[in-house]
PDB file of N, CA and C in Angstrom:
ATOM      1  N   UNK A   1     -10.939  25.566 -28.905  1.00  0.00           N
ATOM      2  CA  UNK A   1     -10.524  26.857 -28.405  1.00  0.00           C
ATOM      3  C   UNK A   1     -10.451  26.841 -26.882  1.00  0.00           C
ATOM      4  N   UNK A   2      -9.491  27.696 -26.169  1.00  0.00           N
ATOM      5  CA  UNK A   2      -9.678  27.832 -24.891  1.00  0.00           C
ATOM      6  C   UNK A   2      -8.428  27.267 -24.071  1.00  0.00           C
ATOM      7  N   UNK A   3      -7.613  26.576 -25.077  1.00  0.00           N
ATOM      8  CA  UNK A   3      -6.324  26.259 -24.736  1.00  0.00           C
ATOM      9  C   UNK A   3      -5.596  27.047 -23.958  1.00  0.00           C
ATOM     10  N   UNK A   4      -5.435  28.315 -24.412  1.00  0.00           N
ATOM     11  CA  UNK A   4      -4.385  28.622 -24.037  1.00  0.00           C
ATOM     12  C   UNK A   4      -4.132  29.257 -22.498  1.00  0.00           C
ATOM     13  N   UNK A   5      -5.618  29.285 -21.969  1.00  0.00           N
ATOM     14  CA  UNK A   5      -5.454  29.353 -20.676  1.00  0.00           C
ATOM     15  C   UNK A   5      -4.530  28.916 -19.563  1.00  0.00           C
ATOM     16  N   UNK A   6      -5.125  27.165 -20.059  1.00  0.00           N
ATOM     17  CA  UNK A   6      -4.671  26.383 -19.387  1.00  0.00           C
ATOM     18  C   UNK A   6      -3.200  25.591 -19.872  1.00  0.00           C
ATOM     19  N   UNK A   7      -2.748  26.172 -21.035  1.00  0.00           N
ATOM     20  CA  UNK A   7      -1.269  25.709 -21.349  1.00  0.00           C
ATOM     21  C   UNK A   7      -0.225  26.831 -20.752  1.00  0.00           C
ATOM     22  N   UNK A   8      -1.030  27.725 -20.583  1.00  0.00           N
ATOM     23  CA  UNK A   8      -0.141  28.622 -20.400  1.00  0.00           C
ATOM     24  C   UNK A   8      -0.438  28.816 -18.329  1.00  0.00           C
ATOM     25  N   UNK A   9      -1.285  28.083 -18.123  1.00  0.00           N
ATOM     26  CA  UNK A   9      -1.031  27.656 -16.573  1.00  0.00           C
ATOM     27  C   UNK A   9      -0.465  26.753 -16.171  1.00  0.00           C
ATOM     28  N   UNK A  10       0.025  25.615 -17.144  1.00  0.00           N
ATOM     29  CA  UNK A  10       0.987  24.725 -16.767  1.00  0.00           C
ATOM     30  C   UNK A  10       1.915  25.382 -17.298  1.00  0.00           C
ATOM     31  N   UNK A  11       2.450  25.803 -17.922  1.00  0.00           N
ATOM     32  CA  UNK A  11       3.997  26.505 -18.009  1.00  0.00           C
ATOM     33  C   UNK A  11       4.145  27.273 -17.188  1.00  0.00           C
ATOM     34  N   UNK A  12       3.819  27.883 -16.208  1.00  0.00           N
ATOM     35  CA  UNK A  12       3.526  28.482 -14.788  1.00  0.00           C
ATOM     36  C   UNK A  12       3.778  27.479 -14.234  1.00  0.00           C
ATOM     37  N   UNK A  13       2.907  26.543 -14.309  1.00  0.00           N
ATOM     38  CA  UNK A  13       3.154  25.980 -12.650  1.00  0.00           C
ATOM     39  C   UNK A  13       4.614  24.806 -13.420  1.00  0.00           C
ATOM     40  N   UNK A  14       4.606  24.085 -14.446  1.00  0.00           N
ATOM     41  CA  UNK A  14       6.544  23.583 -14.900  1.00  0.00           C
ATOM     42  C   UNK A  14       7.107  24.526 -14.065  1.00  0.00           C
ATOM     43  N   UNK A  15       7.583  25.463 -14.836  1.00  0.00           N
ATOM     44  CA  UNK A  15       8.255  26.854 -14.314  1.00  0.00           C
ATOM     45  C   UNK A  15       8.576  26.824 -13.047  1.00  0.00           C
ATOM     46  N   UNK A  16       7.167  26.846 -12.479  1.00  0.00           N
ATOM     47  CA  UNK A  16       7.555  27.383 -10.508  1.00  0.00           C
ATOM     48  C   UNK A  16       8.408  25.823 -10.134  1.00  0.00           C
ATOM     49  N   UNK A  17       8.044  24.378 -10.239  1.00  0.00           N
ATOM     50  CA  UNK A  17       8.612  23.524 -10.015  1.00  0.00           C
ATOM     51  C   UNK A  17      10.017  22.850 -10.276  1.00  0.00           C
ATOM     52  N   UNK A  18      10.368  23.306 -11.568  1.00  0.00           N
ATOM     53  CA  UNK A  18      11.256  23.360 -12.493  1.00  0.00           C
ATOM     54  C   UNK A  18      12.260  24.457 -11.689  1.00  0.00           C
ATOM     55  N   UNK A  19      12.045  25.698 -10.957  1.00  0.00           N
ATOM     56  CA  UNK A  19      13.255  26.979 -10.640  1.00  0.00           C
ATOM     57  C   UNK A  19      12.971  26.738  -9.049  1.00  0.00           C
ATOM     58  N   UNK A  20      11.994  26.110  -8.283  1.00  0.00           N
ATOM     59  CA  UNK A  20      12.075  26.374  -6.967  1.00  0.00           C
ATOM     60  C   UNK A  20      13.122  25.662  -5.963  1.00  0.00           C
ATOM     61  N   UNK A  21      13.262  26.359  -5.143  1.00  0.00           N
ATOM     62  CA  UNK A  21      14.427  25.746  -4.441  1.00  0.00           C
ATOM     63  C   UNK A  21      13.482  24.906  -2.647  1.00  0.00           C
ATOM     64  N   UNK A  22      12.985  23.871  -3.008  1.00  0.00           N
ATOM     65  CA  UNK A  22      12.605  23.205  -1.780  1.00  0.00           C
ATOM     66  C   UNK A  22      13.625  23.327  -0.523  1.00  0.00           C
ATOM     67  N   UNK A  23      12.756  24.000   0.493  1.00  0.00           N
ATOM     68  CA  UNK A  23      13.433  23.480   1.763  1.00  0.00           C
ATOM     69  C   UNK A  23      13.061  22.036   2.734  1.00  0.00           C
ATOM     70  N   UNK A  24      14.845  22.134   2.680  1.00  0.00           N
ATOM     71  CA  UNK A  24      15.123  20.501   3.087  1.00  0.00           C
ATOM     72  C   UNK A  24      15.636  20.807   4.308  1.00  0.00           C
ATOM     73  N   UNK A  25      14.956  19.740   5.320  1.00  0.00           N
ATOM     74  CA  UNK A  25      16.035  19.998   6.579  1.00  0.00           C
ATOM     75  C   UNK A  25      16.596  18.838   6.661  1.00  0.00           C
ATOM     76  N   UNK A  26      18.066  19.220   6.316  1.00  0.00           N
ATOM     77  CA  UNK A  26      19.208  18.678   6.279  1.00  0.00           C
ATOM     78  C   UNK A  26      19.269  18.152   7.904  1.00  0.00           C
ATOM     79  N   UNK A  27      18.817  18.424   8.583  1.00  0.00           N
ATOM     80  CA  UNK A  27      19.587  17.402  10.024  1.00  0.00           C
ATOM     81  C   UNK A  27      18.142  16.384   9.769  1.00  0.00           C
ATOM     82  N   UNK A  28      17.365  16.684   9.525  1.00  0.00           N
ATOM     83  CA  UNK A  28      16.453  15.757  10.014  1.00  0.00           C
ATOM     84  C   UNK A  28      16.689  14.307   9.159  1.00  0.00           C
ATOM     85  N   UNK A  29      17.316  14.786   7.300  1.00  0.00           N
ATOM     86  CA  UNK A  29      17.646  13.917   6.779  1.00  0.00           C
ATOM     87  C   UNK A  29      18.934  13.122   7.449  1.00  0.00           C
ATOM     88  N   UNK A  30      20.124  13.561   7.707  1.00  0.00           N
ATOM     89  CA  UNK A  30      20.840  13.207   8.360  1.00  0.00           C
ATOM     90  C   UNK A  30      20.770  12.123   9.855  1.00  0.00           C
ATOM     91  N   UNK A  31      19.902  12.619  10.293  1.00  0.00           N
ATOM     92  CA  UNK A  31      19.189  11.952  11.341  1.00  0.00           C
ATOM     93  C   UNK A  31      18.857  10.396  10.630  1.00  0.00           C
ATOM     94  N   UNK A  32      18.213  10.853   9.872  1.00  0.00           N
ATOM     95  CA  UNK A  32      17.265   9.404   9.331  1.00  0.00           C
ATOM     96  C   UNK A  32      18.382   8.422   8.275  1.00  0.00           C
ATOM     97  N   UNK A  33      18.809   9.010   7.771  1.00  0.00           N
ATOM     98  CA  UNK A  33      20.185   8.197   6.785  1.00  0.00           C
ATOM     99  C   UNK A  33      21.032   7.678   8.224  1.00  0.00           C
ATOM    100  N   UNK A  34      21.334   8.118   9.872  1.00  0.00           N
ATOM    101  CA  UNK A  34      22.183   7.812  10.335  1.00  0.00           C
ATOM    102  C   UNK A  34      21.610   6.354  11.523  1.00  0.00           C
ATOM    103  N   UNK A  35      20.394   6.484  11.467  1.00  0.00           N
ATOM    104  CA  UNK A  35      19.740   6.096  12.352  1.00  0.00           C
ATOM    105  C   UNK A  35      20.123   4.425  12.242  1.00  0.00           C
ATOM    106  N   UNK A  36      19.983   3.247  12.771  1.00  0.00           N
ATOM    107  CA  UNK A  36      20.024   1.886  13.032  1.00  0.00           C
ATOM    108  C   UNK A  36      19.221   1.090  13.429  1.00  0.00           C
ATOM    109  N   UNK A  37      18.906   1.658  14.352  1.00  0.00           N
ATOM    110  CA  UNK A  37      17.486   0.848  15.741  1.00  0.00           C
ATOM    111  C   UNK A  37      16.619   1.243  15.171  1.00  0.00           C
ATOM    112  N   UNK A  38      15.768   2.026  13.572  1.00  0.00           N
ATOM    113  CA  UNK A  38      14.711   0.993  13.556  1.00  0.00           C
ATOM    114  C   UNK A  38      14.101   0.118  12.778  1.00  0.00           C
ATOM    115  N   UNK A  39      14.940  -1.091  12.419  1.00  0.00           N
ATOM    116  CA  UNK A  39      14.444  -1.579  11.918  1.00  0.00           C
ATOM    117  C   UNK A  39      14.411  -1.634  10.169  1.00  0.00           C
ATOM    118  N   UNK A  40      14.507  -0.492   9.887  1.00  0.00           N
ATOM    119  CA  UNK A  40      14.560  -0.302   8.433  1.00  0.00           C
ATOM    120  C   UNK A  40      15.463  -0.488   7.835  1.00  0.00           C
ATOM    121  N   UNK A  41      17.054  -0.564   8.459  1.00  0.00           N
ATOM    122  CA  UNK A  41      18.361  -0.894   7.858  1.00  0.00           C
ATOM    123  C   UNK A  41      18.332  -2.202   7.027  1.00  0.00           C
ATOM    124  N   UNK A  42      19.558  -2.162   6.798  1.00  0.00           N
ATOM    125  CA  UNK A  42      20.336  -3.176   5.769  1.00  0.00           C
ATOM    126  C   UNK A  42      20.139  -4.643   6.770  1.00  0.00           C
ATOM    127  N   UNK A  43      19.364  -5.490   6.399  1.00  0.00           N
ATOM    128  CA  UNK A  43      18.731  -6.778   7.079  1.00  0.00           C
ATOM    129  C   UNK A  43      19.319  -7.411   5.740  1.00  0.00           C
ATOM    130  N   UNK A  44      20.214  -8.773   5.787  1.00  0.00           N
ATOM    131  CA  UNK A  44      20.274  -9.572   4.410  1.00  0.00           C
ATOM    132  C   UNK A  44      18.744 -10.579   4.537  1.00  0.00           C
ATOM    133  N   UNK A  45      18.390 -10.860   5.859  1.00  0.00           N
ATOM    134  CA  UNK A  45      17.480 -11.822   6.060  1.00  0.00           C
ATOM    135  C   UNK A  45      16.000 -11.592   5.429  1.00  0.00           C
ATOM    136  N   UNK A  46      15.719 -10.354   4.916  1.00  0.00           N
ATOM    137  CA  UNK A  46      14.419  -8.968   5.134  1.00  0.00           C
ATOM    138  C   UNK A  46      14.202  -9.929   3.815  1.00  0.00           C
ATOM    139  N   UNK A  47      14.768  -9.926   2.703  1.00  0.00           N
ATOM    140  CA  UNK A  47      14.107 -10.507   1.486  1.00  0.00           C
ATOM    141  C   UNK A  47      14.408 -11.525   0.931  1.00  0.00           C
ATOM    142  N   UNK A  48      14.442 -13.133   2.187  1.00  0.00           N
ATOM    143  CA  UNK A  48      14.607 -14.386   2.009  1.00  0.00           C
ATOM    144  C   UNK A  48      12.995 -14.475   1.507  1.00  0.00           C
ATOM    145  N   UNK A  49      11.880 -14.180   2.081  1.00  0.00           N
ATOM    146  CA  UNK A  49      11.086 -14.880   2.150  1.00  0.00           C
ATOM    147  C   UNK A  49      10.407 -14.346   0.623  1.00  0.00           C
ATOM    148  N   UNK A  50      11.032 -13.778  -0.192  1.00  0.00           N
ATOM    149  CA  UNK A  50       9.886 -12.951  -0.829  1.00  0.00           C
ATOM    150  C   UNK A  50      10.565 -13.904  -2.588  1.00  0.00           C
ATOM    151  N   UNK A  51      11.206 -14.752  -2.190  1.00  0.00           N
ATOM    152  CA  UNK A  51      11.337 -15.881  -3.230  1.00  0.00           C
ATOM    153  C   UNK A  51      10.652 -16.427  -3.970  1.00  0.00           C
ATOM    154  N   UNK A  52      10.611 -16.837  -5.021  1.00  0.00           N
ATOM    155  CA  UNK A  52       9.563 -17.156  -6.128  1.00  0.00           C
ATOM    156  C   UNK A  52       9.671 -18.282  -7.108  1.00  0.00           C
ATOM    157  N   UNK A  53       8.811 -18.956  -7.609  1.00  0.00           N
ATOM    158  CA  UNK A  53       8.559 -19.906  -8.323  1.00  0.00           C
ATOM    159  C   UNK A  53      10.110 -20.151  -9.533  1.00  0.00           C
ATOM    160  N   UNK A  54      10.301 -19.063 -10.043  1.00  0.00           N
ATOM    161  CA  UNK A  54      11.567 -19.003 -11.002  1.00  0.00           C
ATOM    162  C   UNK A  54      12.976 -18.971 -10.246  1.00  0.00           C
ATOM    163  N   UNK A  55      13.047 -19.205  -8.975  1.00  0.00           N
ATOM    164  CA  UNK A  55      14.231 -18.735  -8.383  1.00  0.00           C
ATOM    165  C   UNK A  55      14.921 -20.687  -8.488  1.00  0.00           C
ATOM    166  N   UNK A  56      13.730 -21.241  -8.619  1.00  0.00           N
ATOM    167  CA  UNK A  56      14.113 -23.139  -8.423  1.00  0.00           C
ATOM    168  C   UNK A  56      15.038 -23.337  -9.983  1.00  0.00           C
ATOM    169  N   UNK A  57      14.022 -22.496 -10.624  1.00  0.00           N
ATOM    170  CA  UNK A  57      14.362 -22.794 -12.176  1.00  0.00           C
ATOM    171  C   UNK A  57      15.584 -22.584 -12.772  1.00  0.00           C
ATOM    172  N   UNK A  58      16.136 -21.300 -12.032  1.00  0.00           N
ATOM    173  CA  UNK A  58      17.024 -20.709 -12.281  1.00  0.00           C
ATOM    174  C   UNK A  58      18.683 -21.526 -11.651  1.00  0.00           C
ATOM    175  N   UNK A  59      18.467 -22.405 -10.920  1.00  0.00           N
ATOM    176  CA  UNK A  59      19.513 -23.289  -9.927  1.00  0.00           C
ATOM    177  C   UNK A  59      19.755 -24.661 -10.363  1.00  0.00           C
TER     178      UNK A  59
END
């Protein structure tokens, strides 16, 4: 017994997550999708080293 407290507080809180509309700040994303210098971009070199035992096997 005692369920229904708490089932019926997660269908509350589904609910609020499920209909809410998050604010996004759109420039800041923009900013960061546009950015270059730092580092985090498209490197082909970034995942030479992370090669593995099956990569010999496979050649």
């Amino acid at each position: 017994m005692g369920r229904g407290r708490a089932k019926a507080k997660q269908t509350k809180v589904a609910r609020e997550l499920k209909y809410s509309t998050p604010n996004t700040d759109l420039e800041a994303l923009q900013r960061e999708l546009s950015s270059d210098g730092d580092g985090n971009g498209s490197d082909p070199d970034r995942f030479e080293s992370l090669d593995d035992e099956y990569d010999e096997e496979r050649r």
